[in-house]
C-alpha atoms as a PDB file:
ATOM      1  CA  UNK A   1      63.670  36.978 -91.798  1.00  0.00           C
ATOM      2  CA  UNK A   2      64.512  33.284 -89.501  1.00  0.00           C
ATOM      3  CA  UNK A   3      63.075  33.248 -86.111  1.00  0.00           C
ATOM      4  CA  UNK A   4      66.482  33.669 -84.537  1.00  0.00           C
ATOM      5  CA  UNK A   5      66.475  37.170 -85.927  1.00  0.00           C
ATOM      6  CA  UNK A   6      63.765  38.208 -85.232  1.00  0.00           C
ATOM      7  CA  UNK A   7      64.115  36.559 -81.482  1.00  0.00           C
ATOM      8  CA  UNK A   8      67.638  38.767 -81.558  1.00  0.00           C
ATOM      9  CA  UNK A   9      65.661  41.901 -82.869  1.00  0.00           C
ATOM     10  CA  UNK A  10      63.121  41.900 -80.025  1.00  0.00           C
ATOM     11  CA  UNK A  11      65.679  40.972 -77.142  1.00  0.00           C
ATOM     12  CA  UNK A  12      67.878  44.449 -78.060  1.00  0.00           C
ATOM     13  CA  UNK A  13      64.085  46.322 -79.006  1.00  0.00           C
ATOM     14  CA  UNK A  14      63.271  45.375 -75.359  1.00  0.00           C
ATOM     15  CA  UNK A  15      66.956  46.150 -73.516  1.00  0.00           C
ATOM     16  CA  UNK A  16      67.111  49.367 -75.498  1.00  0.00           C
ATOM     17  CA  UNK A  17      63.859  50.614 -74.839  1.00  0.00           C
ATOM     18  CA  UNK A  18      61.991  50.198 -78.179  1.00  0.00           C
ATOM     19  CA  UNK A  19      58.230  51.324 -77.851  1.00  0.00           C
ATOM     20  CA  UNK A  20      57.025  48.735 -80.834  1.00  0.00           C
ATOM     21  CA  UNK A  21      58.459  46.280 -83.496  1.00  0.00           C
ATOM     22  CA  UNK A  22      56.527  46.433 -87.407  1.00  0.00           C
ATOM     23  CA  UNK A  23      57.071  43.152 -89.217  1.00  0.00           C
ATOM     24  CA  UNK A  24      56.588  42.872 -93.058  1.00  0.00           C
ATOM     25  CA  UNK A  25      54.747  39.558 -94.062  1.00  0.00           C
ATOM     26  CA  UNK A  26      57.674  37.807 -94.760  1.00  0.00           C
ATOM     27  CA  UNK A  27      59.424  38.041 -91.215  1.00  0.00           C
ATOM     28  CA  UNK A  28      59.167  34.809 -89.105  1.00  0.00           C
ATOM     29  CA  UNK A  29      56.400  35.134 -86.474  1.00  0.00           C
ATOM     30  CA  UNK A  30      57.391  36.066 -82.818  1.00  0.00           C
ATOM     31  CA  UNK A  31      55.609  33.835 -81.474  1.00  0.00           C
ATOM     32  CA  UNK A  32      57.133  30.757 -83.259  1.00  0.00           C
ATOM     33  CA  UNK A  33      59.428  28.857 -80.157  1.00  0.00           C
ATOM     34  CA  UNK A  34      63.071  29.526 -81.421  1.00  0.00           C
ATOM     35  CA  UNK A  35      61.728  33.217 -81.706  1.00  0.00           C
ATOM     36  CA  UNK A  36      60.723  33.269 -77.929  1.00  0.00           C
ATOM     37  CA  UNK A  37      63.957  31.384 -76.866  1.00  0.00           C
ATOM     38  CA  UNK A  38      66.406  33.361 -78.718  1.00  0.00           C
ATOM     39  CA  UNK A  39      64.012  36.828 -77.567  1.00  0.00           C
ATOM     40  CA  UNK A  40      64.749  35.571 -73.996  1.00  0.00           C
ATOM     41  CA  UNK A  41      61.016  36.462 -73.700  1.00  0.00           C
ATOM     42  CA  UNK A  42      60.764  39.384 -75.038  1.00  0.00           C
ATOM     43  CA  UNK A  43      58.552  38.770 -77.736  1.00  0.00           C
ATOM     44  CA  UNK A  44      56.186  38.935 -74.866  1.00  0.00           C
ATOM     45  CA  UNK A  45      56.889  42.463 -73.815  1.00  0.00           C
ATOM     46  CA  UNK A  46      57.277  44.582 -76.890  1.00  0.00           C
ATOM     47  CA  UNK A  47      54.099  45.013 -78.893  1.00  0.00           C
ATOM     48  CA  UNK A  48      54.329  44.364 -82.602  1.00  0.00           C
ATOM     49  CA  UNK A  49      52.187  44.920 -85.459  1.00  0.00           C
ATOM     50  CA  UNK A  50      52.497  42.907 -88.782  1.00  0.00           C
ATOM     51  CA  UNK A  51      52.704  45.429 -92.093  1.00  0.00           C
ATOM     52  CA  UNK A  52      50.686  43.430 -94.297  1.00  0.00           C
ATOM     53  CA  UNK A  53      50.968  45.833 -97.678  1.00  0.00           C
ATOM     54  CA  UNK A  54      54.407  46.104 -97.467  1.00  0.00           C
ATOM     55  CA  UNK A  55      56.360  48.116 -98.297  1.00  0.00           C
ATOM     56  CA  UNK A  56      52.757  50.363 -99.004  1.00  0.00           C
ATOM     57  CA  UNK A  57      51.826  50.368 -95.452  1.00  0.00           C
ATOM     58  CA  UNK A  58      55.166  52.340 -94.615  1.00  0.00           C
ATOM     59  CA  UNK A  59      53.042  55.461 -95.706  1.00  0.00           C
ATOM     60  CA  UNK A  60      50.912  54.951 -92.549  1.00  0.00           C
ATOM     61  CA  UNK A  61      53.953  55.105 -90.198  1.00  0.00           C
ATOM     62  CA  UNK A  62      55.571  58.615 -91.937  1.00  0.00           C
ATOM     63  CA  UNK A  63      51.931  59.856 -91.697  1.00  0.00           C
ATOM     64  CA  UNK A  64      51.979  58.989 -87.485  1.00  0.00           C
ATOM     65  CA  UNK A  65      54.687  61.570 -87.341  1.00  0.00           C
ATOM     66  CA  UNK A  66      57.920  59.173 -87.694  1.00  0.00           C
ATOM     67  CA  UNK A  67      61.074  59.436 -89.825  1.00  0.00           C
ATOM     68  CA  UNK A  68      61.693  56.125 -92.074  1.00  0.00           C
ATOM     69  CA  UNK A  69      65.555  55.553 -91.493  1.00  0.00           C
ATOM     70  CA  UNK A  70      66.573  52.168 -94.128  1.00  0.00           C
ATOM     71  CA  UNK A  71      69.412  50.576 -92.499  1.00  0.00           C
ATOM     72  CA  UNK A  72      71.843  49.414 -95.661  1.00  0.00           C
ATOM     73  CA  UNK A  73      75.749  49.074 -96.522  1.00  0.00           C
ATOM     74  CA  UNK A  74      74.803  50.572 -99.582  1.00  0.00           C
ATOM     75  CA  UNK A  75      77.181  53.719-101.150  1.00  0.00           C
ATOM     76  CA  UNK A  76      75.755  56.854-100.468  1.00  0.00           C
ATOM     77  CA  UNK A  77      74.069  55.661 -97.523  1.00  0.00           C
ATOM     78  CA  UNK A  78      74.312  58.599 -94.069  1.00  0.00           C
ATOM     79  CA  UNK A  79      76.961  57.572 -91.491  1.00  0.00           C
ATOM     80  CA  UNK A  80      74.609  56.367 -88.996  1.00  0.00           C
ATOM     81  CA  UNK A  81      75.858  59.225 -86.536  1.00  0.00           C
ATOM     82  CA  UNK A  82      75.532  61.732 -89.118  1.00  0.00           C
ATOM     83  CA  UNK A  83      72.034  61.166 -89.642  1.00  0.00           C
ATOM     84  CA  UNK A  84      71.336  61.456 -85.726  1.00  0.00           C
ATOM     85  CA  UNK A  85      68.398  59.768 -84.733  1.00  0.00           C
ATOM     86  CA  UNK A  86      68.729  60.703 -81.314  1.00  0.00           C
ATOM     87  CA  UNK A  87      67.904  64.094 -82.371  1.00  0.00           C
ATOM     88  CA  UNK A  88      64.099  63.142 -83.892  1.00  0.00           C
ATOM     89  CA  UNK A  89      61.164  62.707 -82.241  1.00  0.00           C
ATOM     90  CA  UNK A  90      60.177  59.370 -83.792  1.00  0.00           C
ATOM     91  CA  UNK A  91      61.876  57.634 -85.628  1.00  0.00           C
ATOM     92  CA  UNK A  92      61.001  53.490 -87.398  1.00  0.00           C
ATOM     93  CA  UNK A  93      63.874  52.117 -88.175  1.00  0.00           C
ATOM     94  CA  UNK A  94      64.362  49.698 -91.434  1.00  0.00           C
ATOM     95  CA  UNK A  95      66.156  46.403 -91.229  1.00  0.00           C
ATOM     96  CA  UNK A  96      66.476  44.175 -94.119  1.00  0.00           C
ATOM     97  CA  UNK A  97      66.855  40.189 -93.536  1.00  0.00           C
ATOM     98  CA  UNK A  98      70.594  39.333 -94.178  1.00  0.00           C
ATOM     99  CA  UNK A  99      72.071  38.830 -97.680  1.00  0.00           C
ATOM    100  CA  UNK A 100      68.876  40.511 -99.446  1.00  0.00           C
ATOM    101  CA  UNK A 101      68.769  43.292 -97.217  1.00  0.00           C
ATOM    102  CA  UNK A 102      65.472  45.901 -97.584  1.00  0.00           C
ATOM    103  CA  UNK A 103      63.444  45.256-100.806  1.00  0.00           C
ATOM    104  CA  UNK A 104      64.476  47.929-103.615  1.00  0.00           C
ATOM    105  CA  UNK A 105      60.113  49.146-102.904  1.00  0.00           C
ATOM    106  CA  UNK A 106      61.379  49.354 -98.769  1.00  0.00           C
ATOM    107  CA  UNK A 107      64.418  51.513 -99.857  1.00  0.00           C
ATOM    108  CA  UNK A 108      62.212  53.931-101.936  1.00  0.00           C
ATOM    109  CA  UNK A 109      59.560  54.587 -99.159  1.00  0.00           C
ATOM    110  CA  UNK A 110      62.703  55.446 -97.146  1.00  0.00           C
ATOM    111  CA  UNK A 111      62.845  58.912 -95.819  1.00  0.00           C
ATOM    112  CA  UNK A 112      66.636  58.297 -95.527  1.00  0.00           C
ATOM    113  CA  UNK A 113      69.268  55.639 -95.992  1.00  0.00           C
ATOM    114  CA  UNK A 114      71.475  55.174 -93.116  1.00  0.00           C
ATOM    115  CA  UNK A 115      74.407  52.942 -92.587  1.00  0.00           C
ATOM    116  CA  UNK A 116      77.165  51.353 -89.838  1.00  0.00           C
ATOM    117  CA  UNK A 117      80.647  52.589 -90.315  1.00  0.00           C
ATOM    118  CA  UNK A 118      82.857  49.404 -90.833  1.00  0.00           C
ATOM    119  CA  UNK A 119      86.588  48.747 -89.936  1.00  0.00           C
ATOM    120  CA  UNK A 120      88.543  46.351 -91.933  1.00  0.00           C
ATOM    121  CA  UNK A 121      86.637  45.961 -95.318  1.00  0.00           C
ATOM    122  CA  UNK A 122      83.650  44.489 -93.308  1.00  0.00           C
ATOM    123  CA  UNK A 123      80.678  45.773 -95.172  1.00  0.00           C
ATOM    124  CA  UNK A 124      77.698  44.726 -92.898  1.00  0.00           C
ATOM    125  CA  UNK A 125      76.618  43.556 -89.552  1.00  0.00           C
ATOM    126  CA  UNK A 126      74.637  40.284 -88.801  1.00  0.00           C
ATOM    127  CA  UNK A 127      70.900  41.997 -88.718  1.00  0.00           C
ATOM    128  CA  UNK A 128      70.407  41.378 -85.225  1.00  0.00           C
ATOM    129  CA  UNK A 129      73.803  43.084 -84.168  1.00  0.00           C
ATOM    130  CA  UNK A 130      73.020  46.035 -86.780  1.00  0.00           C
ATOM    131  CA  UNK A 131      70.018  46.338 -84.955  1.00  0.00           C
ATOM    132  CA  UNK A 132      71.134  46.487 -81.285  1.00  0.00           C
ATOM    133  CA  UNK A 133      73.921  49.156 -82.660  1.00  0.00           C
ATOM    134  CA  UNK A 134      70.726  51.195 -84.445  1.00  0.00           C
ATOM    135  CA  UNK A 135      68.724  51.037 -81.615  1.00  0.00           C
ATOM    136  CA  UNK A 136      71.134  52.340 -78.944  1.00  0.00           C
ATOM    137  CA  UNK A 137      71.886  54.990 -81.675  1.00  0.00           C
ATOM    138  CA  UNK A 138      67.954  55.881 -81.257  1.00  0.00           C
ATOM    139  CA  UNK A 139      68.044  56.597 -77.714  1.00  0.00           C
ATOM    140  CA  UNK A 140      71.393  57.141 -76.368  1.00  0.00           C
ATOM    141  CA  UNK A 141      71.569  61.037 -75.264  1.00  0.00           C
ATOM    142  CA  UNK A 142      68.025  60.744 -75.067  1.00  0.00           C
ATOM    143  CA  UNK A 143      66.271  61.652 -71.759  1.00  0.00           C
ATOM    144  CA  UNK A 144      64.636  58.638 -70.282  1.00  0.00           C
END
């Protein structure tokens, strides 16, 4: 994934009250300047962790206790409302870099495929936007 996704990623992680970002090896690194700049900083504020057996290490994660929701336009895929992750107690939330989307290994470790209802025959967000609309999905109703 570029560095201006990921810098896009950590700004909404950090406005929407994310407690942590998990990178596979292939994601740009935080750190890398466009990252910051586009981040507005927030690469500074929201701890990360880099997966490096991916999509392995996703096992770790469902074994802390948290639900593995893949975000894809794919058919088939739970109406992001339907799926409620408000509701869960944790949750990690799968984003794929654009065009590609989540590895076909990253959708089978998935506990459940999720998707953004689109208008007009859109079929997909730009990742950064599906992932400010995910994580507000994550917390909004939840107590703060």
């Amino acid at each position: 994934m570029p560095p201006t996704n990921i810098g896009a990623i950590f700004r909404s992680a950090a406005a929407l009250g994310m407690d942590a970002v998990l990178l596979s090896p292939d994601c740009a690194d935080p750190l890398y300047r466009r990252s910051v700049k586009v981040s507005m900083g927030a690469v500074f504020s929201v701890p990360y962790a880099r997966l490096e057996n991916w999509p392995r290490d996703l096992s770790t994660v469902r074994e802390a206790g948290f639900r593995l929701l893949a975000l894809t336009p794919a058919d088939g895929a739970t109406d992001l409302d339907a799926a409620a992750p408000h509701t869960l107690d944790r949750v990690a939330l799968m984003l794929g870099a654009e065009g590609g989307g989540l590895s076909t290994g990253a959708l089978r470790a998935a506990d459940e495929w999720v998707r953004i209802p689109m208008a007009h025959g859109i079929d997909s967000l730009n990742v950064g936007a599906a992932a400010a609309v995910a994580f507000y999905a994550v917390t909004t109703t939840r107590p703060s």
